[in-house]
Protein backbone atom coordinates (compact mmCIF):
# COMPACT_ATOMS: atom_id res chain seq x y z
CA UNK A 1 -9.24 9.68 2.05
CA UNK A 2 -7.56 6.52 0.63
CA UNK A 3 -4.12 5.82 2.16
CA UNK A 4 -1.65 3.25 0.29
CA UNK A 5 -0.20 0.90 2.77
CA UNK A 6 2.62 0.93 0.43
CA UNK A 7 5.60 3.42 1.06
CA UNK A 8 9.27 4.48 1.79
CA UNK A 9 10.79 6.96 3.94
CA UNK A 10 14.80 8.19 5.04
CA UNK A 11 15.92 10.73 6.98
CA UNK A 12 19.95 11.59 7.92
CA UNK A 13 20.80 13.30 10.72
CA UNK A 14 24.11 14.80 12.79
CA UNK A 15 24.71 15.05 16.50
CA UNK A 16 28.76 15.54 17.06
CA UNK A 17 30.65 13.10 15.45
CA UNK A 18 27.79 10.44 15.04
CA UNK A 19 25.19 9.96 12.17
CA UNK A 20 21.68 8.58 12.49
CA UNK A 21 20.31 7.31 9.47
CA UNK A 22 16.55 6.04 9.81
CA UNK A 23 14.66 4.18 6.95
CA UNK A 24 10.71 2.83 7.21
CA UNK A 25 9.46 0.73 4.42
CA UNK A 26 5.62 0.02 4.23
CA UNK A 27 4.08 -2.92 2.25
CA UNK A 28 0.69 -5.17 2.11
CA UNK A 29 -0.28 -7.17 4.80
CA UNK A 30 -3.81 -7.82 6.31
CA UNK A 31 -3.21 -6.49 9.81
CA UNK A 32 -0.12 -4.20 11.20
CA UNK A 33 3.33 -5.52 11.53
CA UNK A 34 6.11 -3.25 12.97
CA UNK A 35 9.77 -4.59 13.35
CA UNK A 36 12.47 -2.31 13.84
CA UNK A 37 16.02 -2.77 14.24
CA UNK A 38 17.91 -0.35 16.51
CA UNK A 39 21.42 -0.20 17.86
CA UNK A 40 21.86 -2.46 21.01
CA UNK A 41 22.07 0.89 23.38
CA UNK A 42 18.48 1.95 22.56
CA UNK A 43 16.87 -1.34 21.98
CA UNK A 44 15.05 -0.08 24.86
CA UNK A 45 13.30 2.60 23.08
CA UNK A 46 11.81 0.29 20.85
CA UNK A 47 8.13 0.18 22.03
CA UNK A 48 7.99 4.13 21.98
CA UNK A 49 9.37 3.99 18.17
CA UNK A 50 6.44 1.24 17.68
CA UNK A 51 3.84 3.50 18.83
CA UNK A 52 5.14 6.37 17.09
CA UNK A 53 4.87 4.38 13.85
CA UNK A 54 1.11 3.69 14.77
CA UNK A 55 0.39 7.04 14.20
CA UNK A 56 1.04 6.81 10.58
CA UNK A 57 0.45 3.52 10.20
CA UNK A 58 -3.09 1.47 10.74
CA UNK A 59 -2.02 -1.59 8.56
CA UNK A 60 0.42 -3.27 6.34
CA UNK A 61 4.10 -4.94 7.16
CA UNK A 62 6.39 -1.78 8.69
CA UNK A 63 10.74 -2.59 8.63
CA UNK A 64 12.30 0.25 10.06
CA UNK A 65 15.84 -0.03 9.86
CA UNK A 66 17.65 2.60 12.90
CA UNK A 67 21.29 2.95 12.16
CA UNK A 68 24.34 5.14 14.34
CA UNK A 69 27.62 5.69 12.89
CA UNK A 70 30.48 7.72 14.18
CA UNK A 71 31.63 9.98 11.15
CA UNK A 72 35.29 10.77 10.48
CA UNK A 73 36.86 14.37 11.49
CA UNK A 74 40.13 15.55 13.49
CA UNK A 75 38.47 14.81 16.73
CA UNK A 76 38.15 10.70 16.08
CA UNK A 77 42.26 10.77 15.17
CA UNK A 78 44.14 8.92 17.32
CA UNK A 79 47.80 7.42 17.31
CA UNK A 80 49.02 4.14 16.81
CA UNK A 81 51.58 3.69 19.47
CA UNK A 82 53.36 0.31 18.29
CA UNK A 83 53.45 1.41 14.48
CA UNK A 84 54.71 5.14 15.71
CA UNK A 85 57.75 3.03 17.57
CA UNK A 86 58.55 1.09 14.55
CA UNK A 87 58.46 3.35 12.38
CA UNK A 88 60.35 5.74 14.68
CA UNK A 89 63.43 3.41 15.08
CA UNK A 90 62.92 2.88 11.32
CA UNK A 91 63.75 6.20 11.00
CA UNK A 92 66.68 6.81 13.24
CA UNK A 93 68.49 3.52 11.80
CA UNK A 94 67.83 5.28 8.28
CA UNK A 95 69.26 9.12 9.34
CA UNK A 96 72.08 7.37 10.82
CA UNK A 97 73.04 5.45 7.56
CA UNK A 98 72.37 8.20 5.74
CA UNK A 99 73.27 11.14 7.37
CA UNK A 100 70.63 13.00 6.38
CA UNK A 101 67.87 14.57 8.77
CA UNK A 102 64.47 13.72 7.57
CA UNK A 103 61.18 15.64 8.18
CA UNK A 104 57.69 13.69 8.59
CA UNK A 105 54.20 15.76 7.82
CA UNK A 106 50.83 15.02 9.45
CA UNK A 107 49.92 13.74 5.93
CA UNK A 108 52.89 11.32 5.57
CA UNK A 109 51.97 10.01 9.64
CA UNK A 110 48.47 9.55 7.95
CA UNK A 111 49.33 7.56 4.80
CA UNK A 112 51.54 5.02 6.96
CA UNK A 113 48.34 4.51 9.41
CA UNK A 114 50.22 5.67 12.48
CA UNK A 115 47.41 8.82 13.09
CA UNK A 116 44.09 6.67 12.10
CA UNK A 117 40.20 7.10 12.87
CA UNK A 118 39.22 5.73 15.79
CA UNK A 119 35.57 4.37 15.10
CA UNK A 120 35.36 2.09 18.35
CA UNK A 121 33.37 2.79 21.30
CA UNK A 122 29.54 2.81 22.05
CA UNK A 123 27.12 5.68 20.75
CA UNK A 124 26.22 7.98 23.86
CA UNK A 125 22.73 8.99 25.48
CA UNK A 126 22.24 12.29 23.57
CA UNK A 127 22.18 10.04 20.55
CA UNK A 128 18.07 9.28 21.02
CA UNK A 129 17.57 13.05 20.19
CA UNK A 130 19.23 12.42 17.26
CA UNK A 131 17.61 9.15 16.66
CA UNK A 132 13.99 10.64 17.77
CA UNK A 133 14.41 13.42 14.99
CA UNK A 134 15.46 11.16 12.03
CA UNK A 135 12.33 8.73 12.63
CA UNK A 136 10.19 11.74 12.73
CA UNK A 137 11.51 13.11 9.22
CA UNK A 138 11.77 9.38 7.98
CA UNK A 139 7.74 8.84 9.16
CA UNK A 140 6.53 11.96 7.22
CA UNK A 141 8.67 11.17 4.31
CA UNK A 142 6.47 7.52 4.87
CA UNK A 143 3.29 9.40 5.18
CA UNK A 144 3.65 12.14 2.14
CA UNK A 145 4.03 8.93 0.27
CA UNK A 146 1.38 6.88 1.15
CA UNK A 147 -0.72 9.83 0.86
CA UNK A 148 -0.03 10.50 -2.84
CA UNK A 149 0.14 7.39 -3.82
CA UNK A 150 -3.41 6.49 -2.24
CA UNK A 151 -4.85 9.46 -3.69
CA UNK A 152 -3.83 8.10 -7.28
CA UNK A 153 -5.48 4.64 -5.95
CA UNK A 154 -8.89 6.75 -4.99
CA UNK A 155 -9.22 8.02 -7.98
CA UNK A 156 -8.74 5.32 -10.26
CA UNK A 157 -11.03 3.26 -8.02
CA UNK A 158 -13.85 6.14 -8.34
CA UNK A 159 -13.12 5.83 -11.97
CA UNK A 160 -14.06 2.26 -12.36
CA UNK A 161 -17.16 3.11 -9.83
CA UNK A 162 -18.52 5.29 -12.17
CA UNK A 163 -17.81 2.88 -14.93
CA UNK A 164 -20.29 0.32 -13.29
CA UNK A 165 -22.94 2.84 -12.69
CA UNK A 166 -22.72 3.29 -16.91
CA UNK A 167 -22.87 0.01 -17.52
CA UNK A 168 -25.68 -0.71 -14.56
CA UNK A 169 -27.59 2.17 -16.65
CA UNK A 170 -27.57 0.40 -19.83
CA UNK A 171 -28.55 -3.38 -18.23
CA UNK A 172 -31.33 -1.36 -16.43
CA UNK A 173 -32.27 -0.56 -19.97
CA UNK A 174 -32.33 -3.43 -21.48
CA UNK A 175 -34.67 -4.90 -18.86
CA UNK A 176 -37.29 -3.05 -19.78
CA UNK A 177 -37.64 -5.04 -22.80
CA UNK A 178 -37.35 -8.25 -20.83
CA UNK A 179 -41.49 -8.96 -20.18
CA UNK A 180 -41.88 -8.31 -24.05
CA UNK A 181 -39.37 -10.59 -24.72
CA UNK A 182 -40.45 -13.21 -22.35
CA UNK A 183 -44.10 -12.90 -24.12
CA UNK A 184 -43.07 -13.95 -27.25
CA UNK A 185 -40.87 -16.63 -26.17
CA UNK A 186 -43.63 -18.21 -24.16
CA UNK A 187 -46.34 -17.93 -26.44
CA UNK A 188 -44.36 -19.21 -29.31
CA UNK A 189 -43.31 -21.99 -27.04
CA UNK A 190 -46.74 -22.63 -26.35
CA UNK A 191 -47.87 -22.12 -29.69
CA UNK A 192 -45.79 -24.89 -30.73
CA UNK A 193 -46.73 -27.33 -28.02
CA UNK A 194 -50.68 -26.76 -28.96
CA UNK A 195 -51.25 -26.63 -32.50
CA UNK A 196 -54.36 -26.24 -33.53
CA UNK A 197 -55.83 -25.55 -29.79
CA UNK A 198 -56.70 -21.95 -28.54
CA UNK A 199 -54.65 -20.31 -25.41
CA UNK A 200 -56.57 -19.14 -22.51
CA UNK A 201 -55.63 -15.65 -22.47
CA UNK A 202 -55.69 -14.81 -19.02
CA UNK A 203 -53.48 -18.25 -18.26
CA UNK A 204 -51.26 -16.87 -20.77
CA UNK A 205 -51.15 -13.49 -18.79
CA UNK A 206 -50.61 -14.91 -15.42
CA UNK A 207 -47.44 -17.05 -16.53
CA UNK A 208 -46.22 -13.93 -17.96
CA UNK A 209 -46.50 -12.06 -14.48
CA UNK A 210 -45.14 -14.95 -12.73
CA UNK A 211 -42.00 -15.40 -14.97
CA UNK A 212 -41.67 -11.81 -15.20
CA UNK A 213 -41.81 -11.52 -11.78
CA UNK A 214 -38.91 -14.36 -11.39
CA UNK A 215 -36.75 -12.02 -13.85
CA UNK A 216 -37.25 -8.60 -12.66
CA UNK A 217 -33.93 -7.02 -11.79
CA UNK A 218 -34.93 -3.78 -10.50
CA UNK A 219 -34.41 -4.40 -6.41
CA UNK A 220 -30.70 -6.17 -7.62
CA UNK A 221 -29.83 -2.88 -9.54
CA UNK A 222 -31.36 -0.26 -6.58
CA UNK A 223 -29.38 -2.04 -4.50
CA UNK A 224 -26.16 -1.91 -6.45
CA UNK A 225 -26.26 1.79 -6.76
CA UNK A 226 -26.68 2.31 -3.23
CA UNK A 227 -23.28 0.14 -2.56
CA UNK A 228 -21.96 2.34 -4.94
CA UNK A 229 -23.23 5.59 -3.31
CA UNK A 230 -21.82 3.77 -0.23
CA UNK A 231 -18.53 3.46 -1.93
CA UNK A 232 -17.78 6.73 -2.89
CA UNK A 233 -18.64 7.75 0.88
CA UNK A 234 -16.31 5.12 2.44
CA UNK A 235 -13.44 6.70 -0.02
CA UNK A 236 -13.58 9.84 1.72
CA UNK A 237 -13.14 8.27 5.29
CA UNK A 238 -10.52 7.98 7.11
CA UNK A 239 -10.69 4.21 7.30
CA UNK A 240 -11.16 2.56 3.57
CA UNK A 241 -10.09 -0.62 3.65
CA UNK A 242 -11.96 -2.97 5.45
CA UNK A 243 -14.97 -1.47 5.34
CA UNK A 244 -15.21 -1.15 1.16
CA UNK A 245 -13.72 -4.95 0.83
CA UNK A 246 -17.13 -5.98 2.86
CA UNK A 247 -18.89 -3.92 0.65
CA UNK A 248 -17.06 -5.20 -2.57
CA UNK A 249 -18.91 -8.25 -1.81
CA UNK A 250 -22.11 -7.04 -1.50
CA UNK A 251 -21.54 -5.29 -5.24
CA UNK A 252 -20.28 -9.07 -6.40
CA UNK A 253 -23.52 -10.55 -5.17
CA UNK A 254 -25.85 -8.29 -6.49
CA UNK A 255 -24.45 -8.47 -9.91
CA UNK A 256 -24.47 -12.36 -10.09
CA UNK A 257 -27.49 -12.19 -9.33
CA UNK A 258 -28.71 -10.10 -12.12
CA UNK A 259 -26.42 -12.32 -14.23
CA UNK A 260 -28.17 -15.25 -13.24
CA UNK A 261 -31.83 -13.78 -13.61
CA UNK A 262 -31.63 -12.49 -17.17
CA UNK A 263 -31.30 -14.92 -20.50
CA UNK A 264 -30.21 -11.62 -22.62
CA UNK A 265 -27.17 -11.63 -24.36
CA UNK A 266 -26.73 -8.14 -23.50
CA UNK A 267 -27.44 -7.98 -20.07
CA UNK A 268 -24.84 -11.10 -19.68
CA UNK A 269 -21.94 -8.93 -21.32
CA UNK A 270 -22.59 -6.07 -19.56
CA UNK A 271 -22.76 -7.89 -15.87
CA UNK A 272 -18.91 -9.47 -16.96
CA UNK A 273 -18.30 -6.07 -17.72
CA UNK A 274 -19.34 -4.96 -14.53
CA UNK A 275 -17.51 -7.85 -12.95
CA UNK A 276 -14.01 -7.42 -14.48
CA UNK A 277 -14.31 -3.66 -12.98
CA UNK A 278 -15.07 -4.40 -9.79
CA UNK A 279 -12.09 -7.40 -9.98
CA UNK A 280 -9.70 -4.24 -10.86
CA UNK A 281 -11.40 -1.99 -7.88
CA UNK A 282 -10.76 -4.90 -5.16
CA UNK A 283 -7.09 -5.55 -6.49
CA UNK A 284 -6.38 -1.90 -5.65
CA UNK A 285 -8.41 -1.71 -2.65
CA UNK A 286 -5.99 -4.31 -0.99
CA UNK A 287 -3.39 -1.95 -1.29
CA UNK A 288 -5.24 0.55 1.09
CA UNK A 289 -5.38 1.16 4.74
């Protein structure tokens, strides 16, 4: 099954007062590249997060991005001593000028930042479960991704496969005519270089074998459609990538070839054809595990 090395994946989730938020972009690269960055208490951790990355990932240019933050709630409230003082004497100097007693809220202590959130401090150790269980989520957010994405990738690629097994039908077609062809040419040719002489026959009929024989297409075209075969078998697998770029050249060789062997106009579309599929197929297969 095709893979995409291409994907995304976030997960958010809650110990206590702390937050974990994990996020895992995927994107093209020949070989695997993993670099994470994690909050300076677990840097530690980092080659376990690496291998559990390999599990989803085989190849391709990984950022995963590890982040803890401590969330607000009554427990993270704490008092600003100097500001309470000032704002204390503040208040005495103002009852005793005014005579009047006045009452202070919660909400009012609140607005003039003397109760505030106290977001200092280091993350504790039962963080990592926290951490461990958003990179899981994150990872199969990753993987349902590259999944469906490599799935459309498959099956545009077997699209285009099939497409070249068409056209390889009709060039196999029009090489039939090819010996006919080549008689006329040559013994018009020759007719033209001998006037008024007679052709030996059998001569005639062995340089017709021989060129023939120089523009006969048919191993070129068995081979191509066992690539192809091969292709379609190597979609399937668990491992694409590498193994249908090898054979992407094979299928680019085979049809020069047959490019190169026929004169017929036909033939010669057909094989660019041919060529601009496979150009589309290998584009797409470089996107794949």
């Amino acid at each position: 099954m095709a893979i995409s090395m291409t994907g995304f994946g976030a997960a958010e989730e809650q110990w206590a007062s702390w937050s974990c938020q994990v996020e895992i972009r995927s994107v093209n690269q020949r070989f695997l590249d993993i670099r994470c960055r994690l909050p300076l208490r677990f840097q530690t951790l980092e080659s376990d997060f690496k291998k559990q990355i390999k599990t989803i990932c085989t190849r391709g240019k990984i950022d995963c991005s590890i982040r803890l933050e401590k969330g607000s709630g009554e427990e993270n409230l704490q008092l600003n001593p100097e500001r309470a003082q000032r704002y204390n004497e503040l208040l005495t100097e103002f009852e005793a000028l005014s005579g009047r007693k006045v009452s202070v809220d919660a909400r009012d202590l609140s607005s003039i930042n003397i109760i505030e959130e106290n977001n200092s401090g280091e993350p504790p150790e039962e963080c990592e479960k926290v951490i461990r269980e958003s990179l899981a989520k994150a990872l199969e957010g990753l993987r349902e991704m590259k999944v469906r994405e490599g799935q459309a990738m498959q099956n545009d690629i077997q699209e285009r496969l099939s497409s070249c097994a068409n056209i390889l039908n009709t060039i196999e077609t029009l090489s039939l005519d090819e010996p006919g062809r080549c008689r006329e040419r040559l013994q018009d040719r020759l007719s033209q270089l001998n006037e008024g002489s007679k052709l030996n026959p059998e001569r005639l009929e062995q340089e017709i074998a021989l060129l023939a024989d120089r523009l006969d297409i048919s191993e070129e075209v068995v081979r191509f459609r066992t690539h192809l075969e091969h292709m379609n078998d190597i979609l399937v697998q668990s491992e694409v990538g590498k193994k249908a770029e090898f054979l992407m050249q094979e299928l680019n060789r085979e049809v020069n070839t047959i490019a190169s062997k026929s004169s017929h106009a036909g033939i010669s579309q057909a094989s660019v054809e041919i060529k601009s599929e496979l150009e589309k197929v290998r584009e797409q297969l470089q996107n794949i595990e």
